[in-house]
PDB file of N, CA and C in Angstrom:
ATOM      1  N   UNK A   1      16.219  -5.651  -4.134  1.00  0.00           N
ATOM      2  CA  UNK A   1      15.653  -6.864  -3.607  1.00  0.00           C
ATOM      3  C   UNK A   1      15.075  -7.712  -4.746  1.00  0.00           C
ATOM      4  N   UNK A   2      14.271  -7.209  -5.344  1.00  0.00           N
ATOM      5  CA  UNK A   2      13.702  -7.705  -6.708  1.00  0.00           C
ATOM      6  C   UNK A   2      14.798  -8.451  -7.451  1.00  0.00           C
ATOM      7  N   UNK A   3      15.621  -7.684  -7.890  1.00  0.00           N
ATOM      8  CA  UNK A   3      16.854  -8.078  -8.863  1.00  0.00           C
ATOM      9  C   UNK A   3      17.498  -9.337  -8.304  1.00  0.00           C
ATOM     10  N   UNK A   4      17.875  -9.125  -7.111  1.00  0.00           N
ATOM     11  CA  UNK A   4      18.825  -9.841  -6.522  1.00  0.00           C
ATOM     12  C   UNK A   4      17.711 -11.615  -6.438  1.00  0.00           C
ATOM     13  N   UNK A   5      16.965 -11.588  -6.106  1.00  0.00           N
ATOM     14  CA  UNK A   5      16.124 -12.759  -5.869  1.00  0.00           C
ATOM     15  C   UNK A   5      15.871 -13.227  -7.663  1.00  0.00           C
ATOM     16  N   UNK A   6      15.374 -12.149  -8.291  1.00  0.00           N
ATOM     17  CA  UNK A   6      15.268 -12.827  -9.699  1.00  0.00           C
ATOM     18  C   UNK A   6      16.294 -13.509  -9.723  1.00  0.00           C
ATOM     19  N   UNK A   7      17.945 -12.511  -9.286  1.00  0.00           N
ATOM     20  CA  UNK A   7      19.330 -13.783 -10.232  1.00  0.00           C
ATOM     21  C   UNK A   7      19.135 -14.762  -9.511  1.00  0.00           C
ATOM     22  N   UNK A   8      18.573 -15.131  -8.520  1.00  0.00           N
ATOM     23  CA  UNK A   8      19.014 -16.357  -7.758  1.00  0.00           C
ATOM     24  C   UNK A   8      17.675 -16.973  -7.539  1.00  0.00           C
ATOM     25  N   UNK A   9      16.607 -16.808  -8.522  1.00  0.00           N
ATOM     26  CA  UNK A   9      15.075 -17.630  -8.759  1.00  0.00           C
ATOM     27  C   UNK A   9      14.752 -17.705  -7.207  1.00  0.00           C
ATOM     28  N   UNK A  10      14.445 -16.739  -6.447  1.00  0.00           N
ATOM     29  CA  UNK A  10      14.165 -17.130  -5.088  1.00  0.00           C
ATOM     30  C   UNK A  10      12.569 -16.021  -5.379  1.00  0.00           C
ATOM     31  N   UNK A  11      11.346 -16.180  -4.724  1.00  0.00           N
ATOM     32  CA  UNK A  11      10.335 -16.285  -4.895  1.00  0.00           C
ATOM     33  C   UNK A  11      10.185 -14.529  -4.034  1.00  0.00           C
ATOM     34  N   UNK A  12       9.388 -13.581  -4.736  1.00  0.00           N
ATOM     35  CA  UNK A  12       8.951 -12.449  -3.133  1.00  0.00           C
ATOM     36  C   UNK A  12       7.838 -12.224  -3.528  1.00  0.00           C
ATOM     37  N   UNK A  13       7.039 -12.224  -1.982  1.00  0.00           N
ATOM     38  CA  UNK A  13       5.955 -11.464  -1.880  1.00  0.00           C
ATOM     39  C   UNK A  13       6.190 -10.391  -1.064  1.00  0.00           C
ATOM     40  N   UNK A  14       5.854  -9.113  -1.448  1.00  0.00           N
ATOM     41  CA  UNK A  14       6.101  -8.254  -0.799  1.00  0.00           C
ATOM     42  C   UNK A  14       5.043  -7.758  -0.072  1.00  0.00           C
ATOM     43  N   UNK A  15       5.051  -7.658   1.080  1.00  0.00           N
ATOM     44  CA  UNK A  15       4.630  -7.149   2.545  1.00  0.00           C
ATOM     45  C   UNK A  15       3.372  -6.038   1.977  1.00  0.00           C
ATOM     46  N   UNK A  16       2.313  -6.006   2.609  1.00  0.00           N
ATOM     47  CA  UNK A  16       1.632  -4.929   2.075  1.00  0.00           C
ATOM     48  C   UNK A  16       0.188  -4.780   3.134  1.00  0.00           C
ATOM     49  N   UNK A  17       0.345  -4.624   4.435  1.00  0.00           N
ATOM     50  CA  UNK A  17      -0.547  -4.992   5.387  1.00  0.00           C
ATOM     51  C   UNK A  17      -0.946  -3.931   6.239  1.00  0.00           C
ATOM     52  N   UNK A  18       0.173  -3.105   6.114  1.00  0.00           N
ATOM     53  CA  UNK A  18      -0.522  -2.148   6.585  1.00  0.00           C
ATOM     54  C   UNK A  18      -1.068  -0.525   5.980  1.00  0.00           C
ATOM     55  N   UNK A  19      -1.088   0.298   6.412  1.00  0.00           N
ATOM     56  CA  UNK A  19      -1.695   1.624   5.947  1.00  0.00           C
ATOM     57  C   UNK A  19      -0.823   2.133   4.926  1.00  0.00           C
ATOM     58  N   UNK A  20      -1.014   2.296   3.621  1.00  0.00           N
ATOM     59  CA  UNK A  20      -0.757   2.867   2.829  1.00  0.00           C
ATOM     60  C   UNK A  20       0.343   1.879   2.086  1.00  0.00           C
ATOM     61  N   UNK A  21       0.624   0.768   2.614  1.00  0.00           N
ATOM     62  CA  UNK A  21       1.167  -0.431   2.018  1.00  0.00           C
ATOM     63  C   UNK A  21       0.651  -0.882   0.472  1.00  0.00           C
ATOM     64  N   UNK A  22      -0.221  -1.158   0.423  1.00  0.00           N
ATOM     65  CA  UNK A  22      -0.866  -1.677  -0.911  1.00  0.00           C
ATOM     66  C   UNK A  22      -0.441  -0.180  -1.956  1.00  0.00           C
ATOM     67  N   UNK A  23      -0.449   0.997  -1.529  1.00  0.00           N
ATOM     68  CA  UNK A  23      -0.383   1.798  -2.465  1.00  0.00           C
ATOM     69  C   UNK A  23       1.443   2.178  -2.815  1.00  0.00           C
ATOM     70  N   UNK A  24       1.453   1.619  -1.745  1.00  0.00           N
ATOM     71  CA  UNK A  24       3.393   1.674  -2.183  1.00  0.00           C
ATOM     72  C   UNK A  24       3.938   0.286  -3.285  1.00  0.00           C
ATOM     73  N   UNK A  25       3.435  -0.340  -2.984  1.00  0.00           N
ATOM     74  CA  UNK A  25       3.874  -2.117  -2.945  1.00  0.00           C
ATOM     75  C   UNK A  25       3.029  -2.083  -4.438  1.00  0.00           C
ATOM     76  N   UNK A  26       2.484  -1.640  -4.828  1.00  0.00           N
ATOM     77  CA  UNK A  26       1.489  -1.870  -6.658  1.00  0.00           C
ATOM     78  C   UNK A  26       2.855  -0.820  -7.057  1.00  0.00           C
ATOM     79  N   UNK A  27       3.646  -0.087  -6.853  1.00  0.00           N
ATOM     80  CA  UNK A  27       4.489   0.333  -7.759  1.00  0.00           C
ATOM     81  C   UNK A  27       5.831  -0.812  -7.706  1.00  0.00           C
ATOM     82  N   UNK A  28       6.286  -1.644  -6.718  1.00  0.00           N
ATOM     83  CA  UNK A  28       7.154  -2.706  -6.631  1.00  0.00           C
ATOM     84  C   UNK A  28       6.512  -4.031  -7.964  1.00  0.00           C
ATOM     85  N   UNK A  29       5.382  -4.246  -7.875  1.00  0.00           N
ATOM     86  CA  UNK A  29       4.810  -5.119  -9.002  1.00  0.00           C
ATOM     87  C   UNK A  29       4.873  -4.801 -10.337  1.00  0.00           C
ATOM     88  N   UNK A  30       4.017  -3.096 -10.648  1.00  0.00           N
ATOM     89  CA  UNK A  30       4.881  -2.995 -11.662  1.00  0.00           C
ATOM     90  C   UNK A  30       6.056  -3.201 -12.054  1.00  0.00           C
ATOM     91  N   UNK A  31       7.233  -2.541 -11.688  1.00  0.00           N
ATOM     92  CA  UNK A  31       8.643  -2.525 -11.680  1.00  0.00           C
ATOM     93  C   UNK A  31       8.787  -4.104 -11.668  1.00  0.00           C
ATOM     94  N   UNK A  32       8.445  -5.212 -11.297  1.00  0.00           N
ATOM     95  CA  UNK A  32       8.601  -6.159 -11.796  1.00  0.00           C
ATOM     96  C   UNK A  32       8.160  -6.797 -12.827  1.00  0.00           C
ATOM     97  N   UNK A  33       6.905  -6.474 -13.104  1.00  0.00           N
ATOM     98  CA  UNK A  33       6.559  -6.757 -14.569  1.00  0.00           C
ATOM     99  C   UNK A  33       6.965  -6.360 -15.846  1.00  0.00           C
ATOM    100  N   UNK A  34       7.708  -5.319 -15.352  1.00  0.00           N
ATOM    101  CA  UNK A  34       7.929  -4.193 -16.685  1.00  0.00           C
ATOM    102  C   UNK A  34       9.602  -4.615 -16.499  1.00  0.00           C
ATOM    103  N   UNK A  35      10.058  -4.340 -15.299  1.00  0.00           N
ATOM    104  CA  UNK A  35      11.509  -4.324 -15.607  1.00  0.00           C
ATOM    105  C   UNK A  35      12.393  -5.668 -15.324  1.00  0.00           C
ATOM    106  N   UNK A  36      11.990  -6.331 -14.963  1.00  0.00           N
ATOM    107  CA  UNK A  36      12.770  -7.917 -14.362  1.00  0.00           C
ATOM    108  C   UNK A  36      11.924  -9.031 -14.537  1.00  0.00           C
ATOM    109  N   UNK A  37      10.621  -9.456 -14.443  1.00  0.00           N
ATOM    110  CA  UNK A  37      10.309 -10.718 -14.763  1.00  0.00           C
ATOM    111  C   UNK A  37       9.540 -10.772 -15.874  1.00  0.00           C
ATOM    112  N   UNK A  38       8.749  -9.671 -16.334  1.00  0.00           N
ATOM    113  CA  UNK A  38       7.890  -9.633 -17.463  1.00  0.00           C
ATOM    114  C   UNK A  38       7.120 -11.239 -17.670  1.00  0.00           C
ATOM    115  N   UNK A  39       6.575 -10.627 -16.383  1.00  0.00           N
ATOM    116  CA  UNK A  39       5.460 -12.442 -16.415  1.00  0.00           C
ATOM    117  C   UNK A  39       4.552 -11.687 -15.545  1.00  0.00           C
ATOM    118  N   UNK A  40       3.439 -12.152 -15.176  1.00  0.00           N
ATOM    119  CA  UNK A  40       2.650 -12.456 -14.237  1.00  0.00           C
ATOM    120  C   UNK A  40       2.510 -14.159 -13.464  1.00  0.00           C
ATOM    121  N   UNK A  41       3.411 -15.114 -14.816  1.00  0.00           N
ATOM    122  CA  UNK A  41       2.996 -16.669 -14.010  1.00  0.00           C
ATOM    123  C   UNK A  41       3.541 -16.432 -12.301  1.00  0.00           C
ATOM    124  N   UNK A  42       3.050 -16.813 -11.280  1.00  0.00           N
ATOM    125  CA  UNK A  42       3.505 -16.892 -10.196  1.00  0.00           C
ATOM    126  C   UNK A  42       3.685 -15.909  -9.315  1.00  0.00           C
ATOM    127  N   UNK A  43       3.276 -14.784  -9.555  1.00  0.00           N
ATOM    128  CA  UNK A  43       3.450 -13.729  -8.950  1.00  0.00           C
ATOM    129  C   UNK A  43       2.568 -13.457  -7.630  1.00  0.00           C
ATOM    130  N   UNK A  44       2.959 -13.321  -6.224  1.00  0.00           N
ATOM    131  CA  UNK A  44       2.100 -13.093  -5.582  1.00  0.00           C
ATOM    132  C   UNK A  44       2.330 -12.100  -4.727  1.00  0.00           C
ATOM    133  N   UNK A  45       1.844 -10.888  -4.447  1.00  0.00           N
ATOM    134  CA  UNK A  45       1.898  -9.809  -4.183  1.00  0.00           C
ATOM    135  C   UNK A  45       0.832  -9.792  -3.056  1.00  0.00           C
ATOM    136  N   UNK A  46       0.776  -8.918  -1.915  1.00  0.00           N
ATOM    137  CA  UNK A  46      -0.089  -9.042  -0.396  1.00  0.00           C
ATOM    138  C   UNK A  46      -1.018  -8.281  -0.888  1.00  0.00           C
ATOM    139  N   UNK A  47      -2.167  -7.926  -0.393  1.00  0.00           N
ATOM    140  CA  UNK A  47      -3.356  -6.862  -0.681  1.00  0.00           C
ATOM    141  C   UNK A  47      -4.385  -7.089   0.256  1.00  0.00           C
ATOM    142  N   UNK A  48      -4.563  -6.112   1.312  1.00  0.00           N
ATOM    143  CA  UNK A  48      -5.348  -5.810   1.967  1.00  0.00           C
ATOM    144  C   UNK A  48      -6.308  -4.577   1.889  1.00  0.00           C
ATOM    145  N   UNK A  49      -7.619  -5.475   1.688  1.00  0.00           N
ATOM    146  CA  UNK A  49      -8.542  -3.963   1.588  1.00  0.00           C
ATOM    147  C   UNK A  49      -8.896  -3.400   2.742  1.00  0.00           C
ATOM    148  N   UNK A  50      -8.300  -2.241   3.265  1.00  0.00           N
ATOM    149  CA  UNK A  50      -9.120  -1.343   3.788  1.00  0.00           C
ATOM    150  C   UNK A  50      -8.221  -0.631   3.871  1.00  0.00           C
ATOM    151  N   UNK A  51      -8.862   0.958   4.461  1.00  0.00           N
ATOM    152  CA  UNK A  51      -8.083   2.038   4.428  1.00  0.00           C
ATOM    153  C   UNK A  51      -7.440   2.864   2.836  1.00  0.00           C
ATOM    154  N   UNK A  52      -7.769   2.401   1.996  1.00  0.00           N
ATOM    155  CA  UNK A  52      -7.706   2.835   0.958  1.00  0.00           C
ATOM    156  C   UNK A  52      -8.038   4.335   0.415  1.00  0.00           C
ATOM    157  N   UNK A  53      -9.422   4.588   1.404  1.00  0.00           N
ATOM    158  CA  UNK A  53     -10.224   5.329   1.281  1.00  0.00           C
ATOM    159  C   UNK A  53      -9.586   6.876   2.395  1.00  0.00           C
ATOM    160  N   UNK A  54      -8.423   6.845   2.665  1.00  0.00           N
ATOM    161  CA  UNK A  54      -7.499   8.261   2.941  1.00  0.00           C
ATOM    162  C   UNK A  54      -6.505   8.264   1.744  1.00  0.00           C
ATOM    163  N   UNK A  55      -6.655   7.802   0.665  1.00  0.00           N
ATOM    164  CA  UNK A  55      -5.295   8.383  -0.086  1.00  0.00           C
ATOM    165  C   UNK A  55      -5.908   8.976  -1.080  1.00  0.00           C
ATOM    166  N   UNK A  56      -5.375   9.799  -2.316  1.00  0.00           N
ATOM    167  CA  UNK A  56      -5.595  10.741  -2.981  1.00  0.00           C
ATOM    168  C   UNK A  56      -5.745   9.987  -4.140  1.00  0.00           C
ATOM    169  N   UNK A  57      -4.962   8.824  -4.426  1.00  0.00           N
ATOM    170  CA  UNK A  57      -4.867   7.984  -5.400  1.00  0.00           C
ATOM    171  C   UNK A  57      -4.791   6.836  -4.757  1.00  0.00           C
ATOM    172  N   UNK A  58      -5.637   5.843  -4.595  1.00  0.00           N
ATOM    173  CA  UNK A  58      -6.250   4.843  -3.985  1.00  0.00           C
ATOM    174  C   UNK A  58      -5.820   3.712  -4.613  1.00  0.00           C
ATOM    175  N   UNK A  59      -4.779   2.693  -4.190  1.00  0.00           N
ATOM    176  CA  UNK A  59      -4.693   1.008  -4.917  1.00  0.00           C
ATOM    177  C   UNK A  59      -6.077   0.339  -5.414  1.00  0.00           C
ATOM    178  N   UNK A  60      -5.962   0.256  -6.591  1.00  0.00           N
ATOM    179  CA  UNK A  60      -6.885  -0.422  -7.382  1.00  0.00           C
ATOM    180  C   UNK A  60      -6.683  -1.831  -7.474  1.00  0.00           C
ATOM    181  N   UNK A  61      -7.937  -2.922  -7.790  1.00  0.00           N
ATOM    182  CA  UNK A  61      -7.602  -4.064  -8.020  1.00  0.00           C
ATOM    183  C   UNK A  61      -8.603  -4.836  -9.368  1.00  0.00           C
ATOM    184  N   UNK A  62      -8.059  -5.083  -9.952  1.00  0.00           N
ATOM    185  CA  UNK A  62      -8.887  -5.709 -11.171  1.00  0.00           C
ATOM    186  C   UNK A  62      -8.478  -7.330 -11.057  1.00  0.00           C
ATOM    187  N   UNK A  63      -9.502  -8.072 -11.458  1.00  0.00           N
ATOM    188  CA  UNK A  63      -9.690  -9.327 -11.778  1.00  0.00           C
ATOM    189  C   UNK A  63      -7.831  -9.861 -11.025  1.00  0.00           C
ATOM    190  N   UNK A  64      -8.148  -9.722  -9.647  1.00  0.00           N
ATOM    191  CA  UNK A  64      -6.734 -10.180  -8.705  1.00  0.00           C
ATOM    192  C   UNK A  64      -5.350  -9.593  -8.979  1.00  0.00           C
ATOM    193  N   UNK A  65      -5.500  -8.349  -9.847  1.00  0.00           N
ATOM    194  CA  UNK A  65      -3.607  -8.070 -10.005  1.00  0.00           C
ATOM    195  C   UNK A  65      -4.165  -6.193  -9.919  1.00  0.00           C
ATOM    196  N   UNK A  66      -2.858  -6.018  -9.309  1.00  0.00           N
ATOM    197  CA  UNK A  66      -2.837  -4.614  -8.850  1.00  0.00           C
ATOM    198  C   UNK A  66      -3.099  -3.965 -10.111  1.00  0.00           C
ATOM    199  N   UNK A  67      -3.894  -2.885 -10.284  1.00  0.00           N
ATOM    200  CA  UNK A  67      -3.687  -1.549 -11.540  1.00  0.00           C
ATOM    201  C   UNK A  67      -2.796  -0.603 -11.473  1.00  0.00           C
ATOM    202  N   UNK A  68      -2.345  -0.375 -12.321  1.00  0.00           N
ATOM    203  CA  UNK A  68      -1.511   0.777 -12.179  1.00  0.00           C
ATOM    204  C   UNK A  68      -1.983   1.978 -11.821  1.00  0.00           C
ATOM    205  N   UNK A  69      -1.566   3.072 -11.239  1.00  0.00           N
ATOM    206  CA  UNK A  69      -2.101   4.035 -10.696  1.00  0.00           C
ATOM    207  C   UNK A  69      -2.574   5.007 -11.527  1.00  0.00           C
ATOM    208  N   UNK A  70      -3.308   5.609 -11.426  1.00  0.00           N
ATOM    209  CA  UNK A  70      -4.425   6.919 -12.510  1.00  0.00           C
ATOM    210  C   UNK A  70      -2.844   8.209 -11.759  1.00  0.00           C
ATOM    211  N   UNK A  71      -2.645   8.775 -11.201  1.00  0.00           N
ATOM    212  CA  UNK A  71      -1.588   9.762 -11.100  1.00  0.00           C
ATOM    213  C   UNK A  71      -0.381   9.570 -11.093  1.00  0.00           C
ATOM    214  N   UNK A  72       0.503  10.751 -11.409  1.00  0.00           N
ATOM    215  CA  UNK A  72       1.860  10.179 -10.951  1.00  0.00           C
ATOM    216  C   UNK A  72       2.532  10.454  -9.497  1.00  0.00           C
ATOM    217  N   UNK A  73       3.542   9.945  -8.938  1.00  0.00           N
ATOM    218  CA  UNK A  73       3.946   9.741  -7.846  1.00  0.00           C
ATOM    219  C   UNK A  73       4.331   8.384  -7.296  1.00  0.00           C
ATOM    220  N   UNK A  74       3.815   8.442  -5.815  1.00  0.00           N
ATOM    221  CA  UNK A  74       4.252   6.951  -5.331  1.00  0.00           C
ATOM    222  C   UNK A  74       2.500   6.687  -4.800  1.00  0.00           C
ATOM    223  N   UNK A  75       1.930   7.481  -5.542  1.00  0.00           N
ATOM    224  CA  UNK A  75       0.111   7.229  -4.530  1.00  0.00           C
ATOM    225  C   UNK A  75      -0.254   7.484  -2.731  1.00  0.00           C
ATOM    226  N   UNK A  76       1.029   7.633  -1.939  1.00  0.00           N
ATOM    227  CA  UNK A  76       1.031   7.935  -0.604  1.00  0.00           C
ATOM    228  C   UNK A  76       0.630   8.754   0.041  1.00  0.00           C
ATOM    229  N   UNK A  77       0.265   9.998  -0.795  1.00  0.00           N
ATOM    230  CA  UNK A  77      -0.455  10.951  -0.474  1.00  0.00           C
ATOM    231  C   UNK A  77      -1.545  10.879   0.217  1.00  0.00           C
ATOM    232  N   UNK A  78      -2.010  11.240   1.674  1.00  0.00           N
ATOM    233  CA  UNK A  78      -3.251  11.529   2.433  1.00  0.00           C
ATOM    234  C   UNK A  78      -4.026  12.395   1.972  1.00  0.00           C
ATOM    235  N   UNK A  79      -5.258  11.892   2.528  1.00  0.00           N
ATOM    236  CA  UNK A  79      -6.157  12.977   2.153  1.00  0.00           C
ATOM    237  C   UNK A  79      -5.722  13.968   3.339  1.00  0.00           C
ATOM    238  N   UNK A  80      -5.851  15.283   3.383  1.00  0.00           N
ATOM    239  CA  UNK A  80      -5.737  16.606   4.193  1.00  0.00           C
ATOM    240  C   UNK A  80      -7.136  16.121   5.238  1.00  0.00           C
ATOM    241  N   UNK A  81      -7.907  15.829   5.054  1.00  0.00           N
ATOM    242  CA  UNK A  81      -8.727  15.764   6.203  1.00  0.00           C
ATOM    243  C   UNK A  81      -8.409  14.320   7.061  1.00  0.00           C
ATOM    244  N   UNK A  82      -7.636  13.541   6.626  1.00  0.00           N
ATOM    245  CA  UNK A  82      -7.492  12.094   7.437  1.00  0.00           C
ATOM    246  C   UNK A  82      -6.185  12.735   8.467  1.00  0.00           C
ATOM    247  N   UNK A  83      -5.405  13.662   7.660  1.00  0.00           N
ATOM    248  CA  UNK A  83      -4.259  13.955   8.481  1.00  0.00           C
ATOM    249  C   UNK A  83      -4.568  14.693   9.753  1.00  0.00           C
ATOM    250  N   UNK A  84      -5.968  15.527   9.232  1.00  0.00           N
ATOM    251  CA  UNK A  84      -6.512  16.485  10.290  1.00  0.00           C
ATOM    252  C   UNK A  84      -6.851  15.791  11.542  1.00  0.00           C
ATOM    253  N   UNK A  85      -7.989  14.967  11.302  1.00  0.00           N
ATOM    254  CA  UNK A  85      -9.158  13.938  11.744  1.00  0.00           C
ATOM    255  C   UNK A  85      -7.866  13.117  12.844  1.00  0.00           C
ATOM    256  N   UNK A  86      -6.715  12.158  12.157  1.00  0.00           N
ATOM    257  CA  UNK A  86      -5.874  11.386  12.965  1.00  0.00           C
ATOM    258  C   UNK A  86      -4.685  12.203  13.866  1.00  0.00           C
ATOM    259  N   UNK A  87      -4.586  13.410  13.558  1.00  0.00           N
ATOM    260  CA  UNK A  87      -3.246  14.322  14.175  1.00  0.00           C
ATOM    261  C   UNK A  87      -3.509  14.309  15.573  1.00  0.00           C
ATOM    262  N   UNK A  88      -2.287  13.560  15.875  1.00  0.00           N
ATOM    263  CA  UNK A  88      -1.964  13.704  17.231  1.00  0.00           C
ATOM    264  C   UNK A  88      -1.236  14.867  17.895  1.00  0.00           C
ATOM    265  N   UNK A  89      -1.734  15.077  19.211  1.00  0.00           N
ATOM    266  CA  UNK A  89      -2.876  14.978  20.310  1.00  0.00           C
ATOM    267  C   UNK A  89      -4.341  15.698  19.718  1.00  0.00           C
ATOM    268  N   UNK A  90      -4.020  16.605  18.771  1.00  0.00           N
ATOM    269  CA  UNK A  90      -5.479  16.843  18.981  1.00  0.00           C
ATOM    270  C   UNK A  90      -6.738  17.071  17.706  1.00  0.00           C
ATOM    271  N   UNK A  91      -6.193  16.103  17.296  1.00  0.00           N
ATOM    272  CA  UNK A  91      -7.175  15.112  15.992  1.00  0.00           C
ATOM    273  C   UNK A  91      -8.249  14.553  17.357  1.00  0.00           C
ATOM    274  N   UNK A  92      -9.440  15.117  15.937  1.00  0.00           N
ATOM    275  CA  UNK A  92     -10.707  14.173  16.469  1.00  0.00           C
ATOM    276  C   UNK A  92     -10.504  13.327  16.727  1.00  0.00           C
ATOM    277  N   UNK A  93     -10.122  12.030  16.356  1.00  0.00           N
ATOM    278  CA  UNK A  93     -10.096  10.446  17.211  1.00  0.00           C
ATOM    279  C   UNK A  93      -9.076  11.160  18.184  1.00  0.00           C
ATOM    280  N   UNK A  94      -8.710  11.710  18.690  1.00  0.00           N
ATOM    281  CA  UNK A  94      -8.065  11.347  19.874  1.00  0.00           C
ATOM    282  C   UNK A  94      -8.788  12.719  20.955  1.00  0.00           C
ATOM    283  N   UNK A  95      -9.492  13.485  20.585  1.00  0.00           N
ATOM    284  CA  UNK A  95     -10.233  14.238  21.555  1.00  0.00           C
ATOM    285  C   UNK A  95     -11.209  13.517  22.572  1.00  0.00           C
ATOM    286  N   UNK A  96     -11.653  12.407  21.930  1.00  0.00           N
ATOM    287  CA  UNK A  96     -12.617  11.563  22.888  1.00  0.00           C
ATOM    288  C   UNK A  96     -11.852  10.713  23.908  1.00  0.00           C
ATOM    289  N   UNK A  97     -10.885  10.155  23.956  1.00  0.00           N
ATOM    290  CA  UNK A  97      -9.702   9.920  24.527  1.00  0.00           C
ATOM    291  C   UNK A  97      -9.711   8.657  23.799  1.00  0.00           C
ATOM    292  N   UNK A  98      -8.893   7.605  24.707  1.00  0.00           N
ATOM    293  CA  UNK A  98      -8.193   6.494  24.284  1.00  0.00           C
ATOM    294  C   UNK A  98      -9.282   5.644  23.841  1.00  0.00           C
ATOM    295  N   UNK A  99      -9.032   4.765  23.401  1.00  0.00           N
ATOM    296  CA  UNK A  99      -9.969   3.654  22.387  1.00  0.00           C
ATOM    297  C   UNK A  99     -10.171   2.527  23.407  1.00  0.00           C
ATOM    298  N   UNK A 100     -11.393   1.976  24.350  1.00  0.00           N
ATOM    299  CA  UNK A 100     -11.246   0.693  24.708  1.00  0.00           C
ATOM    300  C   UNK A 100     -10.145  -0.146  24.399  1.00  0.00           C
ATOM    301  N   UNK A 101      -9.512  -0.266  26.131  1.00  0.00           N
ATOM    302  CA  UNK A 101      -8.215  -1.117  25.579  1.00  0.00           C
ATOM    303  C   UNK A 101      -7.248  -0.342  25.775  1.00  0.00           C
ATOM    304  N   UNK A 102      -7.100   0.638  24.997  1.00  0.00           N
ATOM    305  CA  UNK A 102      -5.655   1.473  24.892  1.00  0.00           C
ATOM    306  C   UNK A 102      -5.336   1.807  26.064  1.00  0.00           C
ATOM    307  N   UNK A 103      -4.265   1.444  26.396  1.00  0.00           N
ATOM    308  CA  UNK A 103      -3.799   2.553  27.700  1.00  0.00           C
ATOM    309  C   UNK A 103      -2.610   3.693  27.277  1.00  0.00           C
ATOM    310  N   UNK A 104      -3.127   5.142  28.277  1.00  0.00           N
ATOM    311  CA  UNK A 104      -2.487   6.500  27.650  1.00  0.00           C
ATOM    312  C   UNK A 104      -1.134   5.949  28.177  1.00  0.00           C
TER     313      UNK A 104
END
């Protein structure tokens, strides 16, 4: 996707909104900085803070541009207790039942 839009100067921001998005999507930025545009002019990349705080290696942000990650991998890794805590049917959030709103 990257490549193909560089040959043809067409513009991406890549998607990064939901859970564990920002920590996938900072390795797509690199890979563009390093391997195809070697710029930062114009670059705009999505970043939403929250939820950060279940991964093992957490998306960083300095002065508006993603950091590169402190481990190796893709950073997607859960924490073992978020997997516990959210596991469906019988993860804590879901022992109390449905969430205002939700219907089972």
């Amino acid at each position: 996707m990257l490549l193909l839009a560089a040959k043809f100067g067409v513009p991406v921001c890549p998607h990064a909104g939901g859970v564990g998005l920002c920590e996938l999507v900072q390795h797509l930025s690199a890979f563009d900085y390093i391997a195809v545009s070697a710029s930062l002019d114009d670059v705009v990349v999505e970043y939403v803070d929250h939820l950060h705080e279940h991964f093992l290696d957490p998306v960083r942000i300095s002065g508006e541009r993603y950091l590169l990650p402190e481990q190796p991998g893709y950073s997607a890794q859960m924490r073992s207790e978020t997997l516990t805590r959210f596991a469906f049917p019988h993860g804590a959030e879901w022992a109390a039942g449905p969430a205002p709103g939700r219907q089972t």
